[in-house]
Protein backbone atom coordinates (compact mmCIF):
# COMPACT_ATOMS: atom_id res chain seq x y z
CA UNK A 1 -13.17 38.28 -45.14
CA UNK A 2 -13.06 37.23 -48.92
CA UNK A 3 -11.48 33.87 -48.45
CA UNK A 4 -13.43 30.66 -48.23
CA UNK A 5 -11.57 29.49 -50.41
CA UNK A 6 17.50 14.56 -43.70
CA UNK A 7 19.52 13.53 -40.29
CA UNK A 8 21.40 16.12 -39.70
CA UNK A 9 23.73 15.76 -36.02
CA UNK A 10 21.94 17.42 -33.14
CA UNK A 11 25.29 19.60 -32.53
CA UNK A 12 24.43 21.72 -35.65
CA UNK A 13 22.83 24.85 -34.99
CA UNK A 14 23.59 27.55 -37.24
CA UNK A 15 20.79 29.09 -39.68
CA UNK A 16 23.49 27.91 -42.94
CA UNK A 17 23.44 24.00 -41.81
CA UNK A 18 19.82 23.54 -42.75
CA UNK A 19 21.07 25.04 -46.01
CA UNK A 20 23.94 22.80 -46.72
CA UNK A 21 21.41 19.81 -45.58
CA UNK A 22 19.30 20.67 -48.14
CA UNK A 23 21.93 21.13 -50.76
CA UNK A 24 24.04 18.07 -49.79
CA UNK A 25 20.65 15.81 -50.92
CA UNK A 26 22.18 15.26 -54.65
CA UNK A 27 25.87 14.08 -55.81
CA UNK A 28 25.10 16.97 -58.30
CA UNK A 29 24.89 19.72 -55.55
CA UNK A 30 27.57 18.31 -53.46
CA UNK A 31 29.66 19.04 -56.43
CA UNK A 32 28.34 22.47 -57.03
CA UNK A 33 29.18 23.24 -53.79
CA UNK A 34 32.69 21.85 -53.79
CA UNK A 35 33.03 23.87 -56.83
CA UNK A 36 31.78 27.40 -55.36
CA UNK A 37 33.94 26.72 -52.09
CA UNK A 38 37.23 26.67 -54.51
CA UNK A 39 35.34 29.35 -56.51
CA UNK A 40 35.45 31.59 -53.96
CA UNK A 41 38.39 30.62 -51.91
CA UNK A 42 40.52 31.75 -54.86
CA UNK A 43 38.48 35.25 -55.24
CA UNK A 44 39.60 35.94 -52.22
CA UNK A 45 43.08 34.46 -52.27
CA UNK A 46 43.82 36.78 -55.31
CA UNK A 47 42.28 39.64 -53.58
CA UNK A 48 44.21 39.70 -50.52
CA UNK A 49 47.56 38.56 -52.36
CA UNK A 50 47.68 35.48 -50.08
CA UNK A 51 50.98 33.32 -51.05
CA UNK A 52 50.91 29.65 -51.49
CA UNK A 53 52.12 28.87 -47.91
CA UNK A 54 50.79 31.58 -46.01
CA UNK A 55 51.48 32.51 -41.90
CA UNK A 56 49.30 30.78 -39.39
CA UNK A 57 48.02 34.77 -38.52
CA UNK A 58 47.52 35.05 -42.16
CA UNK A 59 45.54 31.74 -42.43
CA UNK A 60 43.44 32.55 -40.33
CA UNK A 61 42.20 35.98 -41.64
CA UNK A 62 42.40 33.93 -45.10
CA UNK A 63 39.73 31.05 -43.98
CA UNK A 64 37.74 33.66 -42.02
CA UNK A 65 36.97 35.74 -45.11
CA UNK A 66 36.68 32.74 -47.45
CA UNK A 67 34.02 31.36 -45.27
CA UNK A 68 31.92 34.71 -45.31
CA UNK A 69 31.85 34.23 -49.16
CA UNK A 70 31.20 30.21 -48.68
CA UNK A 71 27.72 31.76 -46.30
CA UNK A 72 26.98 34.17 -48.75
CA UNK A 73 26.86 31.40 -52.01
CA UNK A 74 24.59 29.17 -49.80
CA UNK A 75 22.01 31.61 -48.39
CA UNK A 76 21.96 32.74 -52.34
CA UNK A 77 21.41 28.95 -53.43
CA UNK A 78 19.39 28.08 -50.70
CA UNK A 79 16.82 31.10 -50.98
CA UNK A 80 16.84 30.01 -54.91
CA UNK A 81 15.85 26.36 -53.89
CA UNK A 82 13.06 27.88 -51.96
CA UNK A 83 11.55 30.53 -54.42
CA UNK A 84 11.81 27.04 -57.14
CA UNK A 85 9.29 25.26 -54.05
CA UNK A 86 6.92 28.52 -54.70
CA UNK A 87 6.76 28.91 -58.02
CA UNK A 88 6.45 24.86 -58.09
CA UNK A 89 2.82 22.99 -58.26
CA UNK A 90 3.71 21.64 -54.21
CA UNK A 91 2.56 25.12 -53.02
CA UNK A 92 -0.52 27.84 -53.88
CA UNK A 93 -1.34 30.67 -51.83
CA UNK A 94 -4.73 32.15 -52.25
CA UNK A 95 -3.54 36.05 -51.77
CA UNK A 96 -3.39 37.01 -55.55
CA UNK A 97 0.07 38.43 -55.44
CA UNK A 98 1.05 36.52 -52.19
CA UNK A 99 3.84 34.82 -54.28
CA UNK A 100 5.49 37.55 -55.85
CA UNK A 101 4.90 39.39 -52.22
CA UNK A 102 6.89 36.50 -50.64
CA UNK A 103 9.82 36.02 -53.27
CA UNK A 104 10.52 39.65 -52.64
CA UNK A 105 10.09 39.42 -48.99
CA UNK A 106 12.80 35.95 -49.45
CA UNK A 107 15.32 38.52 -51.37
CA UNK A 108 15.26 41.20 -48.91
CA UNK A 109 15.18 38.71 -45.79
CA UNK A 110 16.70 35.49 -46.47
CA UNK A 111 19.08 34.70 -43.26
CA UNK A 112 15.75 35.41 -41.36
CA UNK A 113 14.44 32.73 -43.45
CA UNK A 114 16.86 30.61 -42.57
CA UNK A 115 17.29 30.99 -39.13
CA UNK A 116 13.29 30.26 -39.43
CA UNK A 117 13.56 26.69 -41.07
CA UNK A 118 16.86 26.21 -38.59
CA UNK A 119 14.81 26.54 -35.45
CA UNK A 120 11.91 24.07 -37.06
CA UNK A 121 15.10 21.88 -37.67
CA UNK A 122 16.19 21.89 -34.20
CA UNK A 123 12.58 21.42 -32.48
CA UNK A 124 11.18 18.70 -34.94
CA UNK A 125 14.64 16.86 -35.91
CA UNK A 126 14.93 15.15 -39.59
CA UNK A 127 12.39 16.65 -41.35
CA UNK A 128 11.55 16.67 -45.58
CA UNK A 129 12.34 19.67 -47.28
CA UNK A 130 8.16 19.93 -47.16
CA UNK A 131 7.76 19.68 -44.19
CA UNK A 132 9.90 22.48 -43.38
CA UNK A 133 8.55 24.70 -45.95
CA UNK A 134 5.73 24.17 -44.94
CA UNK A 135 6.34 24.97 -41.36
CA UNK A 136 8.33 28.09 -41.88
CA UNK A 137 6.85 30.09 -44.80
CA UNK A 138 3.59 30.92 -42.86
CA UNK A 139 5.77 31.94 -39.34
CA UNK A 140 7.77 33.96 -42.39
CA UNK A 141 4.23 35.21 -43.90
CA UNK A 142 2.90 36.12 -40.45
CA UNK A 143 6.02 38.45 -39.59
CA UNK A 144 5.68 40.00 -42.79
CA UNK A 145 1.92 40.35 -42.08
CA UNK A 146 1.58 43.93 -43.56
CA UNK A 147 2.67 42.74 -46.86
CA UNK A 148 0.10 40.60 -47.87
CA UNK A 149 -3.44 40.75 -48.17
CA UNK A 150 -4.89 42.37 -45.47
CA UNK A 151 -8.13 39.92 -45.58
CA UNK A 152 -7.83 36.12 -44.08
CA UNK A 153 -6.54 33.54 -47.18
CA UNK A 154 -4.88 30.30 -47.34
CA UNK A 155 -1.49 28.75 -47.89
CA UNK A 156 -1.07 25.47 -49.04
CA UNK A 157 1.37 22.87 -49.43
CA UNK A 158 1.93 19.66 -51.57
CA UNK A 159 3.38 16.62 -49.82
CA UNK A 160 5.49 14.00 -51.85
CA UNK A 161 7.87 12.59 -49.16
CA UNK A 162 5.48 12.30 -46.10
CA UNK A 163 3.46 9.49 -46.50
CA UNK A 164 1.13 10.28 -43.51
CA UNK A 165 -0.35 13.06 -45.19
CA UNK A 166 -0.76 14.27 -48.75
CA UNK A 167 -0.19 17.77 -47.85
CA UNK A 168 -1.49 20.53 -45.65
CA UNK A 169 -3.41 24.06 -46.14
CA UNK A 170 -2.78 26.61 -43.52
CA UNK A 171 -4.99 29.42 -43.19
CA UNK A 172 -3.53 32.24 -42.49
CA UNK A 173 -6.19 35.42 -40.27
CA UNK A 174 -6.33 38.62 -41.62
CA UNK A 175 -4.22 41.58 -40.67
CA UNK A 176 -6.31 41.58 -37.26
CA UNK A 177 -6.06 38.31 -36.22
CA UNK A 178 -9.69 37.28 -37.53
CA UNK A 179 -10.61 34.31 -39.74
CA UNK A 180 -13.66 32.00 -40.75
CA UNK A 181 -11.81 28.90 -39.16
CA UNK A 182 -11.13 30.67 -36.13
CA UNK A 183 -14.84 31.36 -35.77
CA UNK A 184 -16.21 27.98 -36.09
CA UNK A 185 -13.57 27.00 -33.54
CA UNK A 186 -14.24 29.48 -31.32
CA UNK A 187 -18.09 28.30 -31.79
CA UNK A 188 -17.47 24.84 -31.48
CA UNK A 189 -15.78 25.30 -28.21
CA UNK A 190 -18.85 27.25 -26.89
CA UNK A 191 -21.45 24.47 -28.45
CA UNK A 192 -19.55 21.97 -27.06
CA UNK A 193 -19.61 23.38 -23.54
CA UNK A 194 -23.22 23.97 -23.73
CA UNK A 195 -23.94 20.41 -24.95
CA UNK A 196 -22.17 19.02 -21.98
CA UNK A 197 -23.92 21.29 -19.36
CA UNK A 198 -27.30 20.82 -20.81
CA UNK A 199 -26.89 17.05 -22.60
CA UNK A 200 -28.79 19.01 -25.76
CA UNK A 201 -25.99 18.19 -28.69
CA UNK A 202 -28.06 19.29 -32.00
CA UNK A 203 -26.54 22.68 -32.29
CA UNK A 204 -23.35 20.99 -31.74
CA UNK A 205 -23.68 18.43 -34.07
CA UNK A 206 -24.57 20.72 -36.78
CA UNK A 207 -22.13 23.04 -36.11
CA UNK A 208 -19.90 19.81 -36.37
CA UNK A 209 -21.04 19.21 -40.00
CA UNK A 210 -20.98 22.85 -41.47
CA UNK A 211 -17.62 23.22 -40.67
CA UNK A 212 -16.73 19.91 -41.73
CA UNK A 213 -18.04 20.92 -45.48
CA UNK A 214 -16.49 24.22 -44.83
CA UNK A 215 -12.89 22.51 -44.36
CA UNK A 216 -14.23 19.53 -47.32
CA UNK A 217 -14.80 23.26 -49.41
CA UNK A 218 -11.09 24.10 -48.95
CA UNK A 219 -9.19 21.08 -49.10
CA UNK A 220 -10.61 20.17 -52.41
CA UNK A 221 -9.29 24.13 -53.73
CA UNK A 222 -5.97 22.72 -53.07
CA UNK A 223 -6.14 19.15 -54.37
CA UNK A 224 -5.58 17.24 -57.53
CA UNK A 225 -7.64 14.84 -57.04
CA UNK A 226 -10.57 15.59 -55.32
CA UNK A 227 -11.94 12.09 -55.36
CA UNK A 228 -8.69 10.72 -53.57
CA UNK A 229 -9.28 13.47 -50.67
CA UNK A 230 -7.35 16.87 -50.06
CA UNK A 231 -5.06 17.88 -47.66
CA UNK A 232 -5.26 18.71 -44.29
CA UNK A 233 -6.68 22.28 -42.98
CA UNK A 234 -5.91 23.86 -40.32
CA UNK A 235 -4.64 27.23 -38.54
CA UNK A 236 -1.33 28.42 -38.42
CA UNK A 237 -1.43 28.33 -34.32
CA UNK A 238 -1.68 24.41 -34.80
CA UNK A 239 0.81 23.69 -36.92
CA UNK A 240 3.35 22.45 -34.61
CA UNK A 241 0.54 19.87 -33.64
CA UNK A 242 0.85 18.35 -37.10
CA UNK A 243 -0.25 14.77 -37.14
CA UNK A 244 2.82 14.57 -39.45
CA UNK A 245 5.27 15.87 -37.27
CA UNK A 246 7.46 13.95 -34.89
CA UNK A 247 6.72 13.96 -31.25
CA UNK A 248 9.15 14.06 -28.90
């Protein structure tokens, strides 16, 4: 191991809402949007010789291929938006070329993207565009898990619209399902089982404070400031534990 390093209704469901969500945030990419609708509309209009008043049969076909072209521009803009988040200072990833790994992984696969940050949508509720990210690019990293780094390393994320936390680092086990922060859990468990069967703590307790500096060690990697404190650590089976998350 060489690491140590938004409301949308409830009815909406499908993978291209959380896109539009996310676009609709600015007057400026409402407008875009209203713009590539027409955009494309006409394309297809002109393609399929539609006439001004067209047939209720017709209309239908018309509207059913416009709105393939309407999906298509917002899984493009959407996947941009996302690949601007990783090449952004609000995310690092500690696998040398995890980011050019997971831009290419983002072109190949974006509706399963989507459908990713949907389904965080529909089990959290209104979440920041963060908070999703944050959420969804390690699921997406882990079912990509062959095209990363085979050794354990860490993903992290910068928060600027969740004031309960100023961001989170999720480490992320190697190809096998191993990782340093699995260990110390794993070995805190045991400690702590022992401690209560035989009232002797001091193991505990100092297994307590290495991996306390060990998490100390890898928040500060991923923060600004050091001296204001780093974000939270913690393994990508917790996640939808975050402190930052709502419960329902």
């Amino acid at each position: 191991m060489t690491s140590i390093s938004a409301l949308l209704p409830a009815t909406i469901s499908a993978p291209q809402s959380v896109a539009v969500l996310l676009l609709q945030q600015s007057e400026e990419a409402k407008a875009a949007e209203e713009a590539e609708k027409k955009k494309s509309a006409d394309l297809v209009q002109v393609a399929n010789g539609i006439p001004q008043e067209p047939g209720q049969a017709t209309n239908q076909s018309f509207f059913a291929v416009s709105a393939a072209f309407i999906e298509l521009d917002e899984k493009s803009q959407f996947i941009a938006d996302v690949v601007a988040f990783i090449d952004s200072d609000k995310f690092k990833i500690t696998d040398p070329l995890g980011k050019n790994r997971l831009k290419q992984l983002l072109s190949e696969q974006g509706w399963e993207f989507m459908q990713l940050v949907n389904q965080q949508y529909e089990m959290h509720g209104g979440l920041s565009r963060e908070s999703l990210y944050a959420l969804s690019i390690p699921q997406f990293i882990m079912k990509n898990r062959e095209s990363f780094d085979p050794e354990e390393f860490e993903v992290g994320f910068k928060f600027e619209d969740v004031p309960s936390a100023v961001g989170i680092v999720v480490m992320i086990p190697d190809i096998e399902g191993n990782s340093t922060y699995r260990e110390y859990t794993k070995a805190l468990e045991e400690q702590q089982a022992y401690a209560e069967k035989t009232g002797d703590t001091e193991a505990l307790n100092q297994l307590r404070r290495e991996f306390g500096r060990y998490q100390s060690l890898i928040s500060r990697a991923f923060s600004d400031d050091p001296e204001k404190g780093g974000p939270m650590v913690m393994d990508i089976d917790d996640l939808a534990d975050a402190p930052w998350i709502p419960k329902h």
